[in-house]
N, C-alpha and C. Protein backbone atom coordinates (compact mmCIF):
# COMPACT_ATOMS: atom_id res chain seq x y z
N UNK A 1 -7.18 7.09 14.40
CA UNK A 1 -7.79 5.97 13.72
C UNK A 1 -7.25 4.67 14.33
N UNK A 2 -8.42 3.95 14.71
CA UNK A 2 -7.63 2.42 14.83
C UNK A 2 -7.67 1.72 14.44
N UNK A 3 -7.19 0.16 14.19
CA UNK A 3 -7.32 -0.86 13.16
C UNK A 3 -8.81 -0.75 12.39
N UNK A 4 -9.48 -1.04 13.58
CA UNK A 4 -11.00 -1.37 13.22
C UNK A 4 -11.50 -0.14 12.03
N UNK A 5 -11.04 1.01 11.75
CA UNK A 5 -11.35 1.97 11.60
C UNK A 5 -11.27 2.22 9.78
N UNK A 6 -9.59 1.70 10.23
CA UNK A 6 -8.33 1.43 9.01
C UNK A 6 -9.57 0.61 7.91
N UNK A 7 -9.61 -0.99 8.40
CA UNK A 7 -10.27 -1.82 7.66
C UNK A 7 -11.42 -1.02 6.85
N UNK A 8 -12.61 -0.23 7.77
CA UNK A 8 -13.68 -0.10 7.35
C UNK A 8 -13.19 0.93 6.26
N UNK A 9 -12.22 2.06 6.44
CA UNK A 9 -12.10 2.70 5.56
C UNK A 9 -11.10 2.06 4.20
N UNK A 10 -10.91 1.03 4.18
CA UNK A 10 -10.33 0.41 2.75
C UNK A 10 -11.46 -0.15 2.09
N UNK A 11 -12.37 -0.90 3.35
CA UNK A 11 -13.25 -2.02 2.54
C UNK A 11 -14.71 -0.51 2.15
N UNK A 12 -14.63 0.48 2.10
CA UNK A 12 -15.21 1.77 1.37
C UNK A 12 -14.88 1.33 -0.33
N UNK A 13 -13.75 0.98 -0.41
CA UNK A 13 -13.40 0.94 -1.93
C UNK A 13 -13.69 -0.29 -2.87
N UNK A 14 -14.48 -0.26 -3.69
CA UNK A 14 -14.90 -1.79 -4.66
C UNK A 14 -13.05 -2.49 -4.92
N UNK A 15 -12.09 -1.34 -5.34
CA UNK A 15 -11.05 -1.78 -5.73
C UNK A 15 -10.51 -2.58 -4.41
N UNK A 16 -10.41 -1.60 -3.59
CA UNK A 16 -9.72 -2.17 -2.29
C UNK A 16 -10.53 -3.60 -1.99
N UNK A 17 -11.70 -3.62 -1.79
CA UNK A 17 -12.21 -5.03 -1.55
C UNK A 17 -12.19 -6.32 -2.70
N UNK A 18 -12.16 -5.87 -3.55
CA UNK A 18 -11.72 -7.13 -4.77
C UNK A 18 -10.17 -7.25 -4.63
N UNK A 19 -9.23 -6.49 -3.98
CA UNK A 19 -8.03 -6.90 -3.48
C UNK A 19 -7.94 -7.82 -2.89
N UNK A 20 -8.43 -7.99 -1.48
CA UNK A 20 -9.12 -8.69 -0.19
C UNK A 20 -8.01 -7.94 0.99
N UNK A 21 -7.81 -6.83 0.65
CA UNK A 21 -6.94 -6.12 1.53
C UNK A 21 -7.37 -6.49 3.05
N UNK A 22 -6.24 -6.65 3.94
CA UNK A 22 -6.71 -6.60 5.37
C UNK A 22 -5.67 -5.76 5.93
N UNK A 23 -6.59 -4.84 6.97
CA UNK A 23 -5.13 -4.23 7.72
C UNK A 23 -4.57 -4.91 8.97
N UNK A 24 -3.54 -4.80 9.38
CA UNK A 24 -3.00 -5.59 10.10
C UNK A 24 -2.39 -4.67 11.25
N UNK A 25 -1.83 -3.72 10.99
CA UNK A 25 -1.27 -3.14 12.50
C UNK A 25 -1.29 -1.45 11.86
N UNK A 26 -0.99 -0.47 12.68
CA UNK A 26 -0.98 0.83 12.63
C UNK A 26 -0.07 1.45 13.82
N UNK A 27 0.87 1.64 13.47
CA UNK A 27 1.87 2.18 14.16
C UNK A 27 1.95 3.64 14.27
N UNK A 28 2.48 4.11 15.39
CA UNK A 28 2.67 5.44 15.45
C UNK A 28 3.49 6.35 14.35
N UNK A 29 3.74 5.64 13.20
CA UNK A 29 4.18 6.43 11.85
C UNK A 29 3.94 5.59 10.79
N UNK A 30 3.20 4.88 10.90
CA UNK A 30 2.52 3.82 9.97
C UNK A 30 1.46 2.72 9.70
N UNK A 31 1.62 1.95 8.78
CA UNK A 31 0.73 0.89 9.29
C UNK A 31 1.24 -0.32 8.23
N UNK A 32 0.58 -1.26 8.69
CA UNK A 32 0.59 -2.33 7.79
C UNK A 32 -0.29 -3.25 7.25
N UNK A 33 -0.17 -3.47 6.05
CA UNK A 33 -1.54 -4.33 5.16
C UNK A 33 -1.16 -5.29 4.54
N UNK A 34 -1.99 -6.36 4.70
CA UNK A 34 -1.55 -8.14 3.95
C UNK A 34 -2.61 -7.85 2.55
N UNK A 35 -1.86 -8.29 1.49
CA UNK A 35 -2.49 -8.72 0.29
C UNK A 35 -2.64 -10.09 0.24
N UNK A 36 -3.64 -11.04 0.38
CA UNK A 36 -3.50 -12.23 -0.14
C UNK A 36 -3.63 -12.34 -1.74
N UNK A 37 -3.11 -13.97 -1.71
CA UNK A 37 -2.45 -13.82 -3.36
C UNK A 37 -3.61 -14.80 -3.96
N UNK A 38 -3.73 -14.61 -4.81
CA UNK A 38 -5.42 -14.83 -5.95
C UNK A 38 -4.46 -15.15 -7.37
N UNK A 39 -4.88 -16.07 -7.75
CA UNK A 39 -4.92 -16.10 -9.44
C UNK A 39 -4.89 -14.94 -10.04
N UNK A 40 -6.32 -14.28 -9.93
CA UNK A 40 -6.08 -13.08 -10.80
C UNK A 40 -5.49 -12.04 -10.77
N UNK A 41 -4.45 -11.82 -9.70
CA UNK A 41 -3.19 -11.18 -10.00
C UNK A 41 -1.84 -11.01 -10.49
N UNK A 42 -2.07 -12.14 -11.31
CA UNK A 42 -0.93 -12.83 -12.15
C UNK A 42 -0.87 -12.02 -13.57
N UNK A 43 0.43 -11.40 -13.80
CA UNK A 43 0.53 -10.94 -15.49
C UNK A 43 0.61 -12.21 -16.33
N UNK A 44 1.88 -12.75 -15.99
CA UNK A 44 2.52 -13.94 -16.68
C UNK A 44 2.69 -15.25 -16.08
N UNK A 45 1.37 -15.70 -17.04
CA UNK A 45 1.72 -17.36 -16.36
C UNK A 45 2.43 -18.11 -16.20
N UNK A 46 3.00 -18.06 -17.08
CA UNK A 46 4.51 -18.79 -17.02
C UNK A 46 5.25 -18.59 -15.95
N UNK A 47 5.63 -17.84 -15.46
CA UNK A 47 6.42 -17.09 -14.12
C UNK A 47 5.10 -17.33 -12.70
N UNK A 48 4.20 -17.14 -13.15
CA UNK A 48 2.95 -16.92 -12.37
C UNK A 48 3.55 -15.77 -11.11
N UNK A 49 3.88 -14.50 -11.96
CA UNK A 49 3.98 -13.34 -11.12
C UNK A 49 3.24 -12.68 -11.06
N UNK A 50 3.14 -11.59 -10.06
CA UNK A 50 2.22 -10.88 -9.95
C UNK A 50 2.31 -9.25 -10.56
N UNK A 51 1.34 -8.88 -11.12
CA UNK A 51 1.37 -7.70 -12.41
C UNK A 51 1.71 -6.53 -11.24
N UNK A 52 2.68 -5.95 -12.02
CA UNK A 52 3.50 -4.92 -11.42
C UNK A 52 2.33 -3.31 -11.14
N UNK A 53 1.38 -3.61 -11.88
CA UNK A 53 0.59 -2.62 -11.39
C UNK A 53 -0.20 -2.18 -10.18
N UNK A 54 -0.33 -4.14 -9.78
CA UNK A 54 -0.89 -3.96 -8.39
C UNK A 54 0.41 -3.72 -7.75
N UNK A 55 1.91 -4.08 -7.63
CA UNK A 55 2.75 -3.79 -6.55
C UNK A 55 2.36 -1.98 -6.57
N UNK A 56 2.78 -1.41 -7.83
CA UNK A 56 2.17 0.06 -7.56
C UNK A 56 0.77 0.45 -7.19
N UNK A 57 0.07 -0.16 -7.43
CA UNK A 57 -1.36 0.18 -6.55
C UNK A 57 -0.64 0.41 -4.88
N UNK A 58 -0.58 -1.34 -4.57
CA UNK A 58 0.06 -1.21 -3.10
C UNK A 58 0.74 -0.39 -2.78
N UNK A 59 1.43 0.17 -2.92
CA UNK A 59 2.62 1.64 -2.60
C UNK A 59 1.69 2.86 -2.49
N UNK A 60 1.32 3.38 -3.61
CA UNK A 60 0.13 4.09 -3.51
C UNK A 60 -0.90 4.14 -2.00
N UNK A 61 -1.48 3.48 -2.68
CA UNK A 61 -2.92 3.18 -1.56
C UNK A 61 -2.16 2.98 0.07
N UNK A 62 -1.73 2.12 0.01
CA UNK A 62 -0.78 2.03 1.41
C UNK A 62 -0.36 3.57 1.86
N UNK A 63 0.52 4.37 1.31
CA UNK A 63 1.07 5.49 1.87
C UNK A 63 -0.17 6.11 2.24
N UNK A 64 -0.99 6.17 1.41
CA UNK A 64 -2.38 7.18 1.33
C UNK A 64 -3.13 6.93 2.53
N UNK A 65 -3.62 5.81 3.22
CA UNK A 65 -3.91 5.41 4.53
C UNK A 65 -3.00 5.06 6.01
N UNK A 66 -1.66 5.07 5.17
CA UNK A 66 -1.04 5.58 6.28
C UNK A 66 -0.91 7.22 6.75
N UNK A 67 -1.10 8.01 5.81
CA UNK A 67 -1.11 9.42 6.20
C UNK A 67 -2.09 9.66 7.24
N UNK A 68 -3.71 9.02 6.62
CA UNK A 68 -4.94 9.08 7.28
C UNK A 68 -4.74 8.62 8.81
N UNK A 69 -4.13 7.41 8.37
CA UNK A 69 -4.31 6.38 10.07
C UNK A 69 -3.09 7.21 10.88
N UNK A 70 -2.46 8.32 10.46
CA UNK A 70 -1.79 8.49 11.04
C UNK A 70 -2.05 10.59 11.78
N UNK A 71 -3.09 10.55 10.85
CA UNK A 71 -3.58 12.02 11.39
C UNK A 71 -3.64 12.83 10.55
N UNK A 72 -3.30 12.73 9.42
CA UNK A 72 -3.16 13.59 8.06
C UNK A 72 -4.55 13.78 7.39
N UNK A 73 -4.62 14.77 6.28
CA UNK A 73 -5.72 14.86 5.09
C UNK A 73 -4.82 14.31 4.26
N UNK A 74 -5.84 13.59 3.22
CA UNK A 74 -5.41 13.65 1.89
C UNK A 74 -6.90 13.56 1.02
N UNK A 75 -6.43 14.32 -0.18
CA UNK A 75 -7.24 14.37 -1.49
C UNK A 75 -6.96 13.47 -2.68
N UNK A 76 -5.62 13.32 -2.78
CA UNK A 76 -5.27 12.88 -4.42
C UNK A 76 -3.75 12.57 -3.94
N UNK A 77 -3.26 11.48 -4.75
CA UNK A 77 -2.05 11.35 -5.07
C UNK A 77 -1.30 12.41 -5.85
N UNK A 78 -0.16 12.94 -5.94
CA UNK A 78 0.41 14.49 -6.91
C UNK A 78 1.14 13.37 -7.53
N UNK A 79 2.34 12.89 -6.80
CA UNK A 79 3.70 12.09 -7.75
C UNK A 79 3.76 11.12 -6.67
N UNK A 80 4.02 9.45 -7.54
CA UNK A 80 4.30 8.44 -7.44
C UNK A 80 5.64 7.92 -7.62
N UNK A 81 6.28 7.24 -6.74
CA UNK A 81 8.06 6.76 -7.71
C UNK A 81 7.67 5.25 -7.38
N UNK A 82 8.18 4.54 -7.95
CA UNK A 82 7.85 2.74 -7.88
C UNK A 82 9.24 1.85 -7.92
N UNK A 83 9.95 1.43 -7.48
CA UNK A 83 10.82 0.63 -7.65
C UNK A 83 10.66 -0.75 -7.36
N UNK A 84 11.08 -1.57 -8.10
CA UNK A 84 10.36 -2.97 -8.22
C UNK A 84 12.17 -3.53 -8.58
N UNK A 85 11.81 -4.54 -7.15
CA UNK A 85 13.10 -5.59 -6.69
C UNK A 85 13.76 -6.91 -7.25
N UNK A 86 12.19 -7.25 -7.36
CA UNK A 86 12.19 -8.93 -7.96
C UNK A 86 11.04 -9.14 -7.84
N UNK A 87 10.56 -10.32 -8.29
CA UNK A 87 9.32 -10.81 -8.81
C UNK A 87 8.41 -11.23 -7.42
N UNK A 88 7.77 -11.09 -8.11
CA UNK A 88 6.68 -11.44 -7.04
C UNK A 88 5.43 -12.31 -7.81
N UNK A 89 6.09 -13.82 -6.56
CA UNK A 89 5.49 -14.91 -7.19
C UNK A 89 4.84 -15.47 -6.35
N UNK A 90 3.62 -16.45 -6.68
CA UNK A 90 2.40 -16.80 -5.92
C UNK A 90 2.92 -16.72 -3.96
N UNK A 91 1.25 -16.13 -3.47
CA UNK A 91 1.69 -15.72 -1.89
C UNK A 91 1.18 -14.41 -0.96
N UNK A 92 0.88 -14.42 0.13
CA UNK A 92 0.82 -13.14 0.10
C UNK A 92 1.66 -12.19 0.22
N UNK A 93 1.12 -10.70 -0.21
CA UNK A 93 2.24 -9.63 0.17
C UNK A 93 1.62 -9.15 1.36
N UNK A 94 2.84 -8.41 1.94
CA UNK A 94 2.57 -7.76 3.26
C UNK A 94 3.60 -6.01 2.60
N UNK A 95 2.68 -4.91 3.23
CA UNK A 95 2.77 -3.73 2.46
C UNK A 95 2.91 -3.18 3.60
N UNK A 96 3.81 -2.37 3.67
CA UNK A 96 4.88 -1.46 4.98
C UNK A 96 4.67 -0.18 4.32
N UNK A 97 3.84 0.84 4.97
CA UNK A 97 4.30 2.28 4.68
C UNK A 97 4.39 2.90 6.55
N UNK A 98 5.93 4.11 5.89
CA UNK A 98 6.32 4.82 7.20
C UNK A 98 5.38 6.44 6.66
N UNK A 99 5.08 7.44 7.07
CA UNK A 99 5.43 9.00 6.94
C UNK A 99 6.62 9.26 7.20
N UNK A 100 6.87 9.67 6.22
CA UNK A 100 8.29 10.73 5.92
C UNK A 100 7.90 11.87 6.02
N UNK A 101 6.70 12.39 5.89
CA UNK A 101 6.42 14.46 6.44
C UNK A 101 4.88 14.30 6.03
N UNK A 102 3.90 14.89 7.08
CA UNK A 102 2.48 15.25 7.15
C UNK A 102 3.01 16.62 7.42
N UNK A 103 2.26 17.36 6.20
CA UNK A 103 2.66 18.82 6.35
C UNK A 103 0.58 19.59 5.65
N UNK A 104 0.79 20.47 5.86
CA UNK A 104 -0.43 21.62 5.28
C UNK A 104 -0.68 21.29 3.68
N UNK A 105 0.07 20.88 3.17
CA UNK A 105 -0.17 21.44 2.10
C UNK A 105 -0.40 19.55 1.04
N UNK A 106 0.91 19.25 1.21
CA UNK A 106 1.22 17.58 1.14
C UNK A 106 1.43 17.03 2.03
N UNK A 107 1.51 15.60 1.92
CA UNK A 107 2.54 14.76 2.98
C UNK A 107 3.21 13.86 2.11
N UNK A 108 4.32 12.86 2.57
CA UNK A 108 4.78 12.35 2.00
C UNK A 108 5.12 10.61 3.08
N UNK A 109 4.79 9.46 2.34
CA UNK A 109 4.96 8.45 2.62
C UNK A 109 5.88 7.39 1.80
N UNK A 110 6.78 6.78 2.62
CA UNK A 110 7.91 5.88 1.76
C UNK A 110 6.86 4.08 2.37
N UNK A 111 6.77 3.47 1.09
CA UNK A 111 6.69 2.04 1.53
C UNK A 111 7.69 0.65 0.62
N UNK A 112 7.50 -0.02 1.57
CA UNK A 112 7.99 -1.38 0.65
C UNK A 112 6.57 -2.16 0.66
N UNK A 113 7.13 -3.16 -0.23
CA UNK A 113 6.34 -4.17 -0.31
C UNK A 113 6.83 -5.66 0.21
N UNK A 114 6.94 -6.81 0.93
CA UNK A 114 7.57 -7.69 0.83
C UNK A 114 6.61 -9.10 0.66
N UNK A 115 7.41 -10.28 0.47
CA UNK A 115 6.99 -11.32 0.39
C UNK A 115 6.16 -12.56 1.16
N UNK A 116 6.49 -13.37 1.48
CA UNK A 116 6.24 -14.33 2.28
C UNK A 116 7.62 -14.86 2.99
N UNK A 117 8.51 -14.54 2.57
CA UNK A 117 9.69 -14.72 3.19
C UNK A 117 10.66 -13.49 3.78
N UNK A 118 9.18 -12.24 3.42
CA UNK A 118 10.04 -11.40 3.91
C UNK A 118 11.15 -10.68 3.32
N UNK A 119 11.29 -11.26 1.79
CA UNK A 119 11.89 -10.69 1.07
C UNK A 119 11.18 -9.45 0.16
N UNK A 120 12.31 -8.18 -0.20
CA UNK A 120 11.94 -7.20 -0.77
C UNK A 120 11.26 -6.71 -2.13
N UNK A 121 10.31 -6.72 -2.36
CA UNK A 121 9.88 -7.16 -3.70
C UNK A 121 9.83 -5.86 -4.28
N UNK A 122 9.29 -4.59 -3.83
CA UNK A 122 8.78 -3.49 -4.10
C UNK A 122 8.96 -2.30 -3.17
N UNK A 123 9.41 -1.16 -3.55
CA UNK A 123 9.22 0.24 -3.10
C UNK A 123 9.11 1.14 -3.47
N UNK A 124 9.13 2.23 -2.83
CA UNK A 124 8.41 3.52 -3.47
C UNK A 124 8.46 4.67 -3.04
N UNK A 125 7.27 5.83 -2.92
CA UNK A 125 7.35 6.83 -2.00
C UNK A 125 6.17 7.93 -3.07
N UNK A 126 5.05 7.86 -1.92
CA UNK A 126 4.15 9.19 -2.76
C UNK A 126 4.17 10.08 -1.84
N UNK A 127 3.98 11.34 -2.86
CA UNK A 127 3.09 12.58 -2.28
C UNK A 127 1.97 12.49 -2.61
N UNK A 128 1.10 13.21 -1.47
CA UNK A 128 0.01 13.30 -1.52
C UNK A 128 -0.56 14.57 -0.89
N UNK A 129 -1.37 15.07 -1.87
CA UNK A 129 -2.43 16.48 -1.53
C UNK A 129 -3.15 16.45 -0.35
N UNK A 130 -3.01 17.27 0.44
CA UNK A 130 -3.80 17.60 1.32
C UNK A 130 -5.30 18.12 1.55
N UNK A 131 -6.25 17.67 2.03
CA UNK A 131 -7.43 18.33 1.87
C UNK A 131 -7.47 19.71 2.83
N UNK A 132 -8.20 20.79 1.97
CA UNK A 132 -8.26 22.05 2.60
C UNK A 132 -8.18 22.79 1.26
């Protein structure tokens, strides 16, 4: 899969495209995706952070197309872990997933999430089902 490839298969998803996901690079054990930052990803105005559900979306979805862009099947997410750093406040994110194991059955991908400064906002690590 190559960039061009990556994109078309995110912008497949209504969710993924009301994100405004873009992919950005695909590495030989990964890839990488910019979230730009929107109003309506804000939980709390006050803080004007961004709702911890999308950092877990991003972890998710990220590992899941890095398996793909990287040669794998997948069907379904099995188990999700989420660890959340610090806040994440107006900006874009930029979403890092490696493979940790493309195997027959699952695979497994670790990502972070970071900031605009490059700081650590979010990480994680799914399995994911294999198609077959």
């Amino acid at each position: 899969m190559n960039l061009e490839q990556l994109q078309k298969s995110l912008d497949i998803s209504p969710f993924h495209c009301w994100l405004g996901l873009q992919a950005t690079s695909i590495f030989e054990d990964g890839i990488e995706i910019i979230l730009p930052w929107r109003e309506e990803l804000v939980s709390n105005p006050a803080l004007q952070s961004t709702h911890g559900g999308i950092l877990a979306s991003l972890i998710d979805l990220s590992g899941l197309y890095a398996i793909l862009a990287c040669g794998g099947s997948v069907t379904a997410t099995t188990d999700l872990h989420v660890d959340y750093h610090r806040t994440a406040i107006p900006g874009p994110l930029t979403v890092r997933s490696k493979i940790v194991k493309i195997g027959r059955k699952t695979s497994t991908a670790a990502t972070e999430v970071f900031d605009g400064n490059n700081k650590l906002l979010a990480s994680g690590r799914g399995l994911y089902l294999a198609a077959g």
